[in-house]
PDB file of N, CA and C in Angstrom:
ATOM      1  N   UNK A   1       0.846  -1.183   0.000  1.00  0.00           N
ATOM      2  CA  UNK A   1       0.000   0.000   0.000  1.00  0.00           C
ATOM      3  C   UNK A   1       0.893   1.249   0.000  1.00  0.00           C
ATOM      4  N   UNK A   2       0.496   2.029  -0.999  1.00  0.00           N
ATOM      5  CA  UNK A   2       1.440   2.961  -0.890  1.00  0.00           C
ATOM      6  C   UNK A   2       0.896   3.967   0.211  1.00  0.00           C
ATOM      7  N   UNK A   3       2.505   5.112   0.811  1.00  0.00           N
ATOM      8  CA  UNK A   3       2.054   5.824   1.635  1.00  0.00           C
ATOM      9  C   UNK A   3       0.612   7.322   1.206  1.00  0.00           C
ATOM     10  N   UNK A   4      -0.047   7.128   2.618  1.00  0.00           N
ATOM     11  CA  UNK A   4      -1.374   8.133   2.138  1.00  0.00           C
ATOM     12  C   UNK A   4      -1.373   9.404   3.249  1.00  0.00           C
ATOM     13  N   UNK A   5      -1.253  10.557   2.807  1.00  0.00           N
ATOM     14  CA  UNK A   5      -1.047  11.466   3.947  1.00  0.00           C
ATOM     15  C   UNK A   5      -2.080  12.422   3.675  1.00  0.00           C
ATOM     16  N   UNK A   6      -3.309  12.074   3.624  1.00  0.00           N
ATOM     17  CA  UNK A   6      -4.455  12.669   3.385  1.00  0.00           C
ATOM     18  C   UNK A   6      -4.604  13.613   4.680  1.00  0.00           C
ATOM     19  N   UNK A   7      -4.524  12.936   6.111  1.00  0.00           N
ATOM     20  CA  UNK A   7      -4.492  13.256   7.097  1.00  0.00           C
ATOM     21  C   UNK A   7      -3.994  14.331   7.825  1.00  0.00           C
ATOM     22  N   UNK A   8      -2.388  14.339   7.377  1.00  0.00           N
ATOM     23  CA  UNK A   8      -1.684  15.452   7.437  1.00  0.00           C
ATOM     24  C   UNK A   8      -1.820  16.496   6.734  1.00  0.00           C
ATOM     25  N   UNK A   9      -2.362  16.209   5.623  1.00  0.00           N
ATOM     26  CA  UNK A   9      -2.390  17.404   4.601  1.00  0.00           C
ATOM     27  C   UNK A   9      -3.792  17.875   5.205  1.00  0.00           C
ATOM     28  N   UNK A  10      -4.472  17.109   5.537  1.00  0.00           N
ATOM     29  CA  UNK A  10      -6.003  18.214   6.126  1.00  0.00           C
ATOM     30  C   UNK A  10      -5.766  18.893   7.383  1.00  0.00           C
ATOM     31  N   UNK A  11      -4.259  18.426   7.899  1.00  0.00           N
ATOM     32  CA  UNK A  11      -4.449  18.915   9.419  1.00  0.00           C
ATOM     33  C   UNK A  11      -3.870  20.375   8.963  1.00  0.00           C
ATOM     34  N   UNK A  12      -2.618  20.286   8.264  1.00  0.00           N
ATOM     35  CA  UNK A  12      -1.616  21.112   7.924  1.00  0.00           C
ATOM     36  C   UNK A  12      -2.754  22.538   7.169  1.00  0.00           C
ATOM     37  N   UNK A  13      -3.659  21.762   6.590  1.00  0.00           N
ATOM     38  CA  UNK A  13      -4.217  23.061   5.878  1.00  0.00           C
ATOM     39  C   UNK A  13      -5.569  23.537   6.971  1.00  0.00           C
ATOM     40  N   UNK A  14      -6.014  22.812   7.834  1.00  0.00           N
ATOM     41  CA  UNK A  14      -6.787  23.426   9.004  1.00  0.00           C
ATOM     42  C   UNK A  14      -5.914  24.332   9.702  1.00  0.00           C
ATOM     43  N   UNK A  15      -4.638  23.995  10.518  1.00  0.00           N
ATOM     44  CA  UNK A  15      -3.853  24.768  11.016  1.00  0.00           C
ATOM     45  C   UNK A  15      -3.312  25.922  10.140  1.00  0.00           C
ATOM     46  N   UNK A  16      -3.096  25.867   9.057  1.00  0.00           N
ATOM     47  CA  UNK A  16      -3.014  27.314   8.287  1.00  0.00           C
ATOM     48  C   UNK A  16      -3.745  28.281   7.992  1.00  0.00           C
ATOM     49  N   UNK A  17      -4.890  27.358   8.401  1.00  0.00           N
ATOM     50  CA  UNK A  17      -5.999  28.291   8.106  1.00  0.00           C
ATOM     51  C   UNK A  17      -6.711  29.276   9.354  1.00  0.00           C
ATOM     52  N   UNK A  18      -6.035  29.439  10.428  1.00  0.00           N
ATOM     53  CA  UNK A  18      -6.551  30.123  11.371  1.00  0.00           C
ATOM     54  C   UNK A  18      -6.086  31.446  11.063  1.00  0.00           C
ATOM     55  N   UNK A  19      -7.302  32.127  11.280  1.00  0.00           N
ATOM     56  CA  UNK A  19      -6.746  34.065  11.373  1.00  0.00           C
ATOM     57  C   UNK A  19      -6.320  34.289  12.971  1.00  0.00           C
ATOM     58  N   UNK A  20      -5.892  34.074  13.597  1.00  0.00           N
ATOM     59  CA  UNK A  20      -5.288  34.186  14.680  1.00  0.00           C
ATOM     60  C   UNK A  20      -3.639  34.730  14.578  1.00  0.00           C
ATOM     61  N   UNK A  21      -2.757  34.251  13.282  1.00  0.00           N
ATOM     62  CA  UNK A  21      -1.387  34.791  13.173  1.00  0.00           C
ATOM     63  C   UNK A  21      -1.969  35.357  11.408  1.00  0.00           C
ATOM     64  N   UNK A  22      -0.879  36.221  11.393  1.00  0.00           N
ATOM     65  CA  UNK A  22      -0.977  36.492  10.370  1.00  0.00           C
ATOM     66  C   UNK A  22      -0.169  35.828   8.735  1.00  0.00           C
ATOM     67  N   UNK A  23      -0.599  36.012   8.226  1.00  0.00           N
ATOM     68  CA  UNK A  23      -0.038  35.065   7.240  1.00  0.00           C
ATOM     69  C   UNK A  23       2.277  35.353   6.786  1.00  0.00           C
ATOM     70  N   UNK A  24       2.271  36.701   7.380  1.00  0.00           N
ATOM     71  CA  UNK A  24       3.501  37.129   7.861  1.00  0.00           C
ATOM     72  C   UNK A  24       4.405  36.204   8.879  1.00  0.00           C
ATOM     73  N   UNK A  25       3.427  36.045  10.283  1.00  0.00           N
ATOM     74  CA  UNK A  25       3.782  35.348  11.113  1.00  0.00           C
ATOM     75  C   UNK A  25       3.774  33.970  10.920  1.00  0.00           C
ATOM     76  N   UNK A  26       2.920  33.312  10.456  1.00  0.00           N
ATOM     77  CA  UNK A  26       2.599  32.181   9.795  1.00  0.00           C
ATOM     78  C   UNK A  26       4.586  31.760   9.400  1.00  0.00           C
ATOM     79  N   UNK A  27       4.436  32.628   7.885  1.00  0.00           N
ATOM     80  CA  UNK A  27       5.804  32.279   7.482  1.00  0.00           C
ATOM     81  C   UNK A  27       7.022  32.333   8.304  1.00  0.00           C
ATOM     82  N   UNK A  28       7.522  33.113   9.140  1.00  0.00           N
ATOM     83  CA  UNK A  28       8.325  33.426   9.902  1.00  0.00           C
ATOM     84  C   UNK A  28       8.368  32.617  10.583  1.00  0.00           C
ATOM     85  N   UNK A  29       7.291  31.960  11.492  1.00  0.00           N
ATOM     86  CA  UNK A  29       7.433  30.372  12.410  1.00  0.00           C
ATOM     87  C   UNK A  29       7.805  29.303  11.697  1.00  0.00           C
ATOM     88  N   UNK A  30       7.365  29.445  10.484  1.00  0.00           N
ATOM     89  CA  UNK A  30       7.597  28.281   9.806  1.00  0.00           C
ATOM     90  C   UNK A  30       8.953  28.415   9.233  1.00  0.00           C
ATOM     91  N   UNK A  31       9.533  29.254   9.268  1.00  0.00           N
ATOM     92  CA  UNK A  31      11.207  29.122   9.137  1.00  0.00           C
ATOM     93  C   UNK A  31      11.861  29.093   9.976  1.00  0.00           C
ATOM     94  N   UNK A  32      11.656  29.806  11.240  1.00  0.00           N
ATOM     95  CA  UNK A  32      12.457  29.759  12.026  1.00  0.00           C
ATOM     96  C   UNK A  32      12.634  27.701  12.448  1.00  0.00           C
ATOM     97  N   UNK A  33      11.263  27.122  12.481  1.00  0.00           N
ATOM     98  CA  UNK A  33      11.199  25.930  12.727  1.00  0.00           C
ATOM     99  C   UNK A  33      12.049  25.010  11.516  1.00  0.00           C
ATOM    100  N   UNK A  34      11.963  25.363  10.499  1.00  0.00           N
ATOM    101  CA  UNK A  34      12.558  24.766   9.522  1.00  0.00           C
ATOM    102  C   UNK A  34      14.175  24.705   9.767  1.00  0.00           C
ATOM    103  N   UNK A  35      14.673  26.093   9.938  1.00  0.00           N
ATOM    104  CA  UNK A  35      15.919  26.153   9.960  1.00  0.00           C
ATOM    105  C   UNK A  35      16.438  25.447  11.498  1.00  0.00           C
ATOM    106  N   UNK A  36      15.435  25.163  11.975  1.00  0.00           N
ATOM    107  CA  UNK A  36      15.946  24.332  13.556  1.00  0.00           C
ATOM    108  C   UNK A  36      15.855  22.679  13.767  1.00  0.00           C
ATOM    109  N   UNK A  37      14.928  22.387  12.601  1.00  0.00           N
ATOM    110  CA  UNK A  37      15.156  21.165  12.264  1.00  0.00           C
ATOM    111  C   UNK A  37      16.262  20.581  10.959  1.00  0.00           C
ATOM    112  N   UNK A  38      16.817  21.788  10.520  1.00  0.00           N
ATOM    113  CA  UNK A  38      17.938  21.341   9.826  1.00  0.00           C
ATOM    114  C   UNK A  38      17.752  21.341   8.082  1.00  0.00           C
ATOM    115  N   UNK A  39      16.802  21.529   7.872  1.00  0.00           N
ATOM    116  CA  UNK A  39      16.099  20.695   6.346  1.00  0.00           C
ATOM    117  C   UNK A  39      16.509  22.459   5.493  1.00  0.00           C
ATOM    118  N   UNK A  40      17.610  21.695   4.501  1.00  0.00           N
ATOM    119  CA  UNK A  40      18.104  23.143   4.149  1.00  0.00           C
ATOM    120  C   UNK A  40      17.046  22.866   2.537  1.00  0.00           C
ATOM    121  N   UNK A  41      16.365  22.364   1.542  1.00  0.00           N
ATOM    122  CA  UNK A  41      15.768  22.218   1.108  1.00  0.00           C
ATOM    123  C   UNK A  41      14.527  22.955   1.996  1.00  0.00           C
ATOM    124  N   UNK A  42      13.660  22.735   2.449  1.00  0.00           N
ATOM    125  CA  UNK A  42      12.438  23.330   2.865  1.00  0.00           C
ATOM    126  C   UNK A  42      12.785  24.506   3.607  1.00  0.00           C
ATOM    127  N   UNK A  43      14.209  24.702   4.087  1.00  0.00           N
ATOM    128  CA  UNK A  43      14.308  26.634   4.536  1.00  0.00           C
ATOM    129  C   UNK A  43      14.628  27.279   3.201  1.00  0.00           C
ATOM    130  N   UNK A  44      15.139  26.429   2.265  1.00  0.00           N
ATOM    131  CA  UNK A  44      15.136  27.661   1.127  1.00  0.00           C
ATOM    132  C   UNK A  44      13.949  27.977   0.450  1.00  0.00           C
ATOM    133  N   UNK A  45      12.662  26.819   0.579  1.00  0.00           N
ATOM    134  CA  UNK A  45      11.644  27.561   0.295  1.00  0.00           C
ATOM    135  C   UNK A  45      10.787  28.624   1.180  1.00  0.00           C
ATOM    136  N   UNK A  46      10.975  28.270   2.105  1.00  0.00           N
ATOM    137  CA  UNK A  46      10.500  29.033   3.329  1.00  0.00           C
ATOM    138  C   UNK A  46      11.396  30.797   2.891  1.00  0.00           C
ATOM    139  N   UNK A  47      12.663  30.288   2.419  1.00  0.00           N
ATOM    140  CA  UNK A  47      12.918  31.972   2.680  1.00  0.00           C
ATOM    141  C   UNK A  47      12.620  32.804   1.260  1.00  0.00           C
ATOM    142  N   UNK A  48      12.314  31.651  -0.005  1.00  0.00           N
ATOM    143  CA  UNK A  48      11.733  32.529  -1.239  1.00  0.00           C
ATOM    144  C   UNK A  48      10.229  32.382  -0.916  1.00  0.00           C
ATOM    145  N   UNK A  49       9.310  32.151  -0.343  1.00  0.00           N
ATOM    146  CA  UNK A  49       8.384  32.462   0.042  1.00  0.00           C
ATOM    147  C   UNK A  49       7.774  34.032   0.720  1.00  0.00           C
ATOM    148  N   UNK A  50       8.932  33.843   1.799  1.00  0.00           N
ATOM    149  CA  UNK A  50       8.968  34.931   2.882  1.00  0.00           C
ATOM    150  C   UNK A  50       9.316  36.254   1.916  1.00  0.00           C
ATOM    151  N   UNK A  51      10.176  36.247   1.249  1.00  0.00           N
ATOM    152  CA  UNK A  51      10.491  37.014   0.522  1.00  0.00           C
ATOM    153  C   UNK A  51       9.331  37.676  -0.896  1.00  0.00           C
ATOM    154  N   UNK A  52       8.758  36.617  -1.021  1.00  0.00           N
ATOM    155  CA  UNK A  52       7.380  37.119  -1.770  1.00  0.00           C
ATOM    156  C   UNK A  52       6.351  37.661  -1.564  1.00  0.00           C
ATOM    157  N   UNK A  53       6.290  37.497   0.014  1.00  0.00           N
ATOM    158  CA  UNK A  53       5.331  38.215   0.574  1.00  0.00           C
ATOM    159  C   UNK A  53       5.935  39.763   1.003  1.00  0.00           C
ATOM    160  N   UNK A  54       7.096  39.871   0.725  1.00  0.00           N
ATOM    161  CA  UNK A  54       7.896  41.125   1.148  1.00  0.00           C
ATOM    162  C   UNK A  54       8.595  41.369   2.692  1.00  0.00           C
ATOM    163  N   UNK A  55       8.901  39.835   3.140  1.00  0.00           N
ATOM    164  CA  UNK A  55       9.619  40.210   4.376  1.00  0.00           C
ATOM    165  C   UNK A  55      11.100  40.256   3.932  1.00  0.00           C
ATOM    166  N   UNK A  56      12.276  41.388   4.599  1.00  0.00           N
ATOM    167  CA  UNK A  56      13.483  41.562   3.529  1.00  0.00           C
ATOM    168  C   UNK A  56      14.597  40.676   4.165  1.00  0.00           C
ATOM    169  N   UNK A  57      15.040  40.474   3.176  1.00  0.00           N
ATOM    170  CA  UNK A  57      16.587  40.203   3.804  1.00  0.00           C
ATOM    171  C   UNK A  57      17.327  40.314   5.708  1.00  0.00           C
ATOM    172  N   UNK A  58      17.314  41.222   5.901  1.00  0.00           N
ATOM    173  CA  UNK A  58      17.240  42.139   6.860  1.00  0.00           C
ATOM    174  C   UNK A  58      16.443  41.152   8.603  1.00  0.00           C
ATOM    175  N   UNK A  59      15.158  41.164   7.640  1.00  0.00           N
ATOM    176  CA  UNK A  59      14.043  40.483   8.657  1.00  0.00           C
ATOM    177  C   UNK A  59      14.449  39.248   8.962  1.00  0.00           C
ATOM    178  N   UNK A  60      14.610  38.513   7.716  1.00  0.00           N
ATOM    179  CA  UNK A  60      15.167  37.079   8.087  1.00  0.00           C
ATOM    180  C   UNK A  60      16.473  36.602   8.488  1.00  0.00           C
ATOM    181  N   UNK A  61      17.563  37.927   8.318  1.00  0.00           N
ATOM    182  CA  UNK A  61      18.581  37.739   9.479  1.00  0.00           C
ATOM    183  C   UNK A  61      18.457  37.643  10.833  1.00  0.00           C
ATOM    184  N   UNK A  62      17.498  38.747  10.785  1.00  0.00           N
ATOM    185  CA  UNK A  62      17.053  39.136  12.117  1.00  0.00           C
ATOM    186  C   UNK A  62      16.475  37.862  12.789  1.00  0.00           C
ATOM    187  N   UNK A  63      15.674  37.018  12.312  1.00  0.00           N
ATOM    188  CA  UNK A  63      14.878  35.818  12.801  1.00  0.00           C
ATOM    189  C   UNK A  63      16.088  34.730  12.510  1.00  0.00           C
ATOM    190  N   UNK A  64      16.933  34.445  11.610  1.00  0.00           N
ATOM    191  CA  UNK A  64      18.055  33.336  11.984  1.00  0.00           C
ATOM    192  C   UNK A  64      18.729  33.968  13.519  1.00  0.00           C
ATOM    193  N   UNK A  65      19.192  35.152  13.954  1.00  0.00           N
ATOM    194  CA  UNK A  65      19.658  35.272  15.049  1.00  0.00           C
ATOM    195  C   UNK A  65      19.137  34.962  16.244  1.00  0.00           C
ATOM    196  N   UNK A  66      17.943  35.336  16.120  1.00  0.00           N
ATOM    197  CA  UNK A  66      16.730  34.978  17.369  1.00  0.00           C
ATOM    198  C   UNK A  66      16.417  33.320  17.617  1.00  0.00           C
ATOM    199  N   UNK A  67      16.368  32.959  15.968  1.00  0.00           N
ATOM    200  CA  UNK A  67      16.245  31.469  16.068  1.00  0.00           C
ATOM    201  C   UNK A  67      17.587  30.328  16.894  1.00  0.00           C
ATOM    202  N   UNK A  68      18.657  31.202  16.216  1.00  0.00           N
ATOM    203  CA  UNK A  68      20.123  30.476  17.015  1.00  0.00           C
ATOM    204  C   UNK A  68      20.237  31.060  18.433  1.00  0.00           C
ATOM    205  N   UNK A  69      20.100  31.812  19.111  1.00  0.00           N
ATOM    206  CA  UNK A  69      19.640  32.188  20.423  1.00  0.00           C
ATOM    207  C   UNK A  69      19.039  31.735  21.038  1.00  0.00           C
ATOM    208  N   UNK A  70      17.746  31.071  20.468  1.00  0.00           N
ATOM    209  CA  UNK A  70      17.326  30.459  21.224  1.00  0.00           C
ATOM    210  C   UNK A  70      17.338  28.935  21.321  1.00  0.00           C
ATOM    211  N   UNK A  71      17.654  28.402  20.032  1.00  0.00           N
ATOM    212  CA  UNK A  71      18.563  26.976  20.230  1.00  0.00           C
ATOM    213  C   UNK A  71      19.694  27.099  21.382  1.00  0.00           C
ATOM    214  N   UNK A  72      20.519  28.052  21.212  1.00  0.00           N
ATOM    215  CA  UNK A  72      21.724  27.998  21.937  1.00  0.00           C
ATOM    216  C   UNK A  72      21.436  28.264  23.613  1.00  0.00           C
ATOM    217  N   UNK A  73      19.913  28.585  23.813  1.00  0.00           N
ATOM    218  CA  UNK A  73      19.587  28.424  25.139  1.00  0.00           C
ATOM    219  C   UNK A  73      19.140  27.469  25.760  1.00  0.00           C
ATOM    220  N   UNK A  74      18.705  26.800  24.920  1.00  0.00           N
ATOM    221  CA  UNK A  74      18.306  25.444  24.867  1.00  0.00           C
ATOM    222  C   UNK A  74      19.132  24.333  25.290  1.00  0.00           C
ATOM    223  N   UNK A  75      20.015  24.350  24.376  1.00  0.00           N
ATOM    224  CA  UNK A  75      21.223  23.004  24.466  1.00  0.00           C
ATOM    225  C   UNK A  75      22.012  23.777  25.607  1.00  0.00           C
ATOM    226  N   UNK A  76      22.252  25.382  25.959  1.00  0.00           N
ATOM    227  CA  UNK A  76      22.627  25.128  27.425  1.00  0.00           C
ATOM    228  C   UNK A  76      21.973  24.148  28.473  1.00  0.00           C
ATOM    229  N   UNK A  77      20.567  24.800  28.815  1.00  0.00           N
ATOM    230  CA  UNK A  77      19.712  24.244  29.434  1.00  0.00           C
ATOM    231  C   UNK A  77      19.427  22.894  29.655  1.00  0.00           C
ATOM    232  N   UNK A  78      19.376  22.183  28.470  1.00  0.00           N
ATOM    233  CA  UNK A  78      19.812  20.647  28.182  1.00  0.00           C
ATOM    234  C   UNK A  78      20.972  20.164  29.021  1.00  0.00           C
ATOM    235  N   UNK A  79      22.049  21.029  28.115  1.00  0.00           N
ATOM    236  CA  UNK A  79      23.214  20.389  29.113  1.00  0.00           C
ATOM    237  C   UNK A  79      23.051  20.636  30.524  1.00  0.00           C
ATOM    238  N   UNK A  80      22.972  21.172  31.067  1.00  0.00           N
ATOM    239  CA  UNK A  80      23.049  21.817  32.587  1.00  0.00           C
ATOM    240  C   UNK A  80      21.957  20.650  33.357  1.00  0.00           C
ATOM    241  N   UNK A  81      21.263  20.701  33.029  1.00  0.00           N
ATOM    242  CA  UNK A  81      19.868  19.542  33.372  1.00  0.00           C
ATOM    243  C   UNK A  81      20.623  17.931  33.789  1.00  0.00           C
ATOM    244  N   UNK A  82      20.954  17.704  32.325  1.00  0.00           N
ATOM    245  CA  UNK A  82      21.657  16.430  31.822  1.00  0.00           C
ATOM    246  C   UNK A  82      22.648  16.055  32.958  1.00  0.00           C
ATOM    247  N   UNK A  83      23.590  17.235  32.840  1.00  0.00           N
ATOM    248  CA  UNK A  83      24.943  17.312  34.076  1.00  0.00           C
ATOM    249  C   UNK A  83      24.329  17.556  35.525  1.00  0.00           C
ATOM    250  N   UNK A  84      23.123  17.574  35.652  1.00  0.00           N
ATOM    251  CA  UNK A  84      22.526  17.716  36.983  1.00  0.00           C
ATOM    252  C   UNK A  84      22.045  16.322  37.183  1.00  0.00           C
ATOM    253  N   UNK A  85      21.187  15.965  36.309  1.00  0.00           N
ATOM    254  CA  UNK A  85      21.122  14.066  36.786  1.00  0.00           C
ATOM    255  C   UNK A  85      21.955  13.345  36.977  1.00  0.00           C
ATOM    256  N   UNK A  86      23.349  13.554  35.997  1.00  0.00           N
ATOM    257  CA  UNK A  86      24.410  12.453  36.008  1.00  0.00           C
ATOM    258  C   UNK A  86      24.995  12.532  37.741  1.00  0.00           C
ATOM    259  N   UNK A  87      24.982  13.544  38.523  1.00  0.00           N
ATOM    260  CA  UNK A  87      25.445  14.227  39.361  1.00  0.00           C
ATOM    261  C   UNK A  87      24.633  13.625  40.420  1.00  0.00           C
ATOM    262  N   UNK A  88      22.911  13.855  40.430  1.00  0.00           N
ATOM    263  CA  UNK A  88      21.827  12.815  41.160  1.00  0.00           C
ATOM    264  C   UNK A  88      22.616  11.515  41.163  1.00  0.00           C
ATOM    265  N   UNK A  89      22.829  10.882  40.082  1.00  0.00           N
ATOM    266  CA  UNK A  89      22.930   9.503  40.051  1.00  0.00           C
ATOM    267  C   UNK A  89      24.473   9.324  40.366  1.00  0.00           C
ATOM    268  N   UNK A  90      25.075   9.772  40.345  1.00  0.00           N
ATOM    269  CA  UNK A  90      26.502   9.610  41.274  1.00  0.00           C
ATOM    270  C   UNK A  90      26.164   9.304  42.346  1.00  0.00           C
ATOM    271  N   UNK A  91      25.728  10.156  43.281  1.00  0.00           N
ATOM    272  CA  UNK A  91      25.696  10.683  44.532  1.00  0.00           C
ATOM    273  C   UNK A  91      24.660   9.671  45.141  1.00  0.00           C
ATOM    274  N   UNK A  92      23.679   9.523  44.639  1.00  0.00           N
ATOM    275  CA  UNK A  92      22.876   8.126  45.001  1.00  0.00           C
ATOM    276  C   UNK A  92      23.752   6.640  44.796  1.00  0.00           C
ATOM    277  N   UNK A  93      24.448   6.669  44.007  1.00  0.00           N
ATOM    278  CA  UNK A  93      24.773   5.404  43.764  1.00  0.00           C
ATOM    279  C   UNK A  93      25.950   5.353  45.194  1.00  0.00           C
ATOM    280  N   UNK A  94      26.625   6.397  45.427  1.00  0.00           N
ATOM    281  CA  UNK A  94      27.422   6.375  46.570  1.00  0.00           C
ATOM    282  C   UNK A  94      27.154   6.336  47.877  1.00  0.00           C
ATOM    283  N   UNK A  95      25.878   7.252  47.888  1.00  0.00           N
ATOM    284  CA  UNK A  95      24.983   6.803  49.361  1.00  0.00           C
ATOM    285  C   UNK A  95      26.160   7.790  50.236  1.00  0.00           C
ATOM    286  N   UNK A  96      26.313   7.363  51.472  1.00  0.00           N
ATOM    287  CA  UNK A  96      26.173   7.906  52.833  1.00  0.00           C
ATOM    288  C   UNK A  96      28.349   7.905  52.534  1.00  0.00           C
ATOM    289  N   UNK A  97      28.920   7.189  51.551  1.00  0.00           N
ATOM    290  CA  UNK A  97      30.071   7.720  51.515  1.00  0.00           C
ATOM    291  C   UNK A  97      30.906   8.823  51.164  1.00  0.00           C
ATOM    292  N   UNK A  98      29.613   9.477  50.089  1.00  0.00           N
ATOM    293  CA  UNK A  98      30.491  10.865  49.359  1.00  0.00           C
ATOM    294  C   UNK A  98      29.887  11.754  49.627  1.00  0.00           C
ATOM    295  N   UNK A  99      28.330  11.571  50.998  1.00  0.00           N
ATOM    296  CA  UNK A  99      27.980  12.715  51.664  1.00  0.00           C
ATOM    297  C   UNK A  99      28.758  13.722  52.154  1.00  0.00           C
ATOM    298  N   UNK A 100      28.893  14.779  51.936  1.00  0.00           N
ATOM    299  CA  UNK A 100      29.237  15.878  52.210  1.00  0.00           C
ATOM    300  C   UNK A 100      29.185  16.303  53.715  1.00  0.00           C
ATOM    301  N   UNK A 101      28.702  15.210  54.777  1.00  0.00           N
ATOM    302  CA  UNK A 101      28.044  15.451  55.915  1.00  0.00           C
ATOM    303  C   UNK A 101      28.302  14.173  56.715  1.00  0.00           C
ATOM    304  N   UNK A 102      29.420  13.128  56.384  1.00  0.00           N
ATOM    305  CA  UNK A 102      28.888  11.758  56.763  1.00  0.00           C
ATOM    306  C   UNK A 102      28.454  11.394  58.073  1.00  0.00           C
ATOM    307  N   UNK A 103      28.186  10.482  58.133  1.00  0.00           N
ATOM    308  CA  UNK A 103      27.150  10.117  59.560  1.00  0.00           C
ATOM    309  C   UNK A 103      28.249   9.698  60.705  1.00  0.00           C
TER     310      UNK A 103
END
């Protein structure tokens, strides 16, 4: 059976279809997301798109910076988290010897 993405394509075009963002904003999420999942094919349409609607050059620097900013707060955050469990699980696995306080 071949693949059928009827599903997605009705969700994708319900969700586009809300007047709640503007069709400006619309595009702009949808690149910034593109360029964060990596897919350099679908950010280059995303940015001749953006560009057709008249957002400039300029704008979409402006949103790659914001977009890597906030990745890069991220994978701090990640790390720091990450290095906070490994740290839990030390310290449990050692119990009452590498207490800081021993009994």
């Amino acid at each position: 059976m071949a693949y059928e993405d009827t599903l997605i394509v009705d969700h994708i075009r319900k969700t586009h279809a809300t007047e709640l963002l503007s069709e400006r904003e619309k595009h702009l999420v949808g690149l910034a997301v593109t360029m964060t999942r990596g897919c350099q094919v679908c950010t280059k349409r995303r940015v001749a798109k953006a560009r057709a609607i008249g957002i400039t050059d300029d704008e979409i620097n402006a949103l790659i910076a914001v977009t890597a900013a906030v990745n890069s707060g991220v994978t701090g955050a990640t790390a720091r988290v990450a290095f906070g469990m490994l740290e839990e699980e030390q310290a449990a696995a050692c119990g009452e010897v590498c207490s800081p306080n021993p009994a």
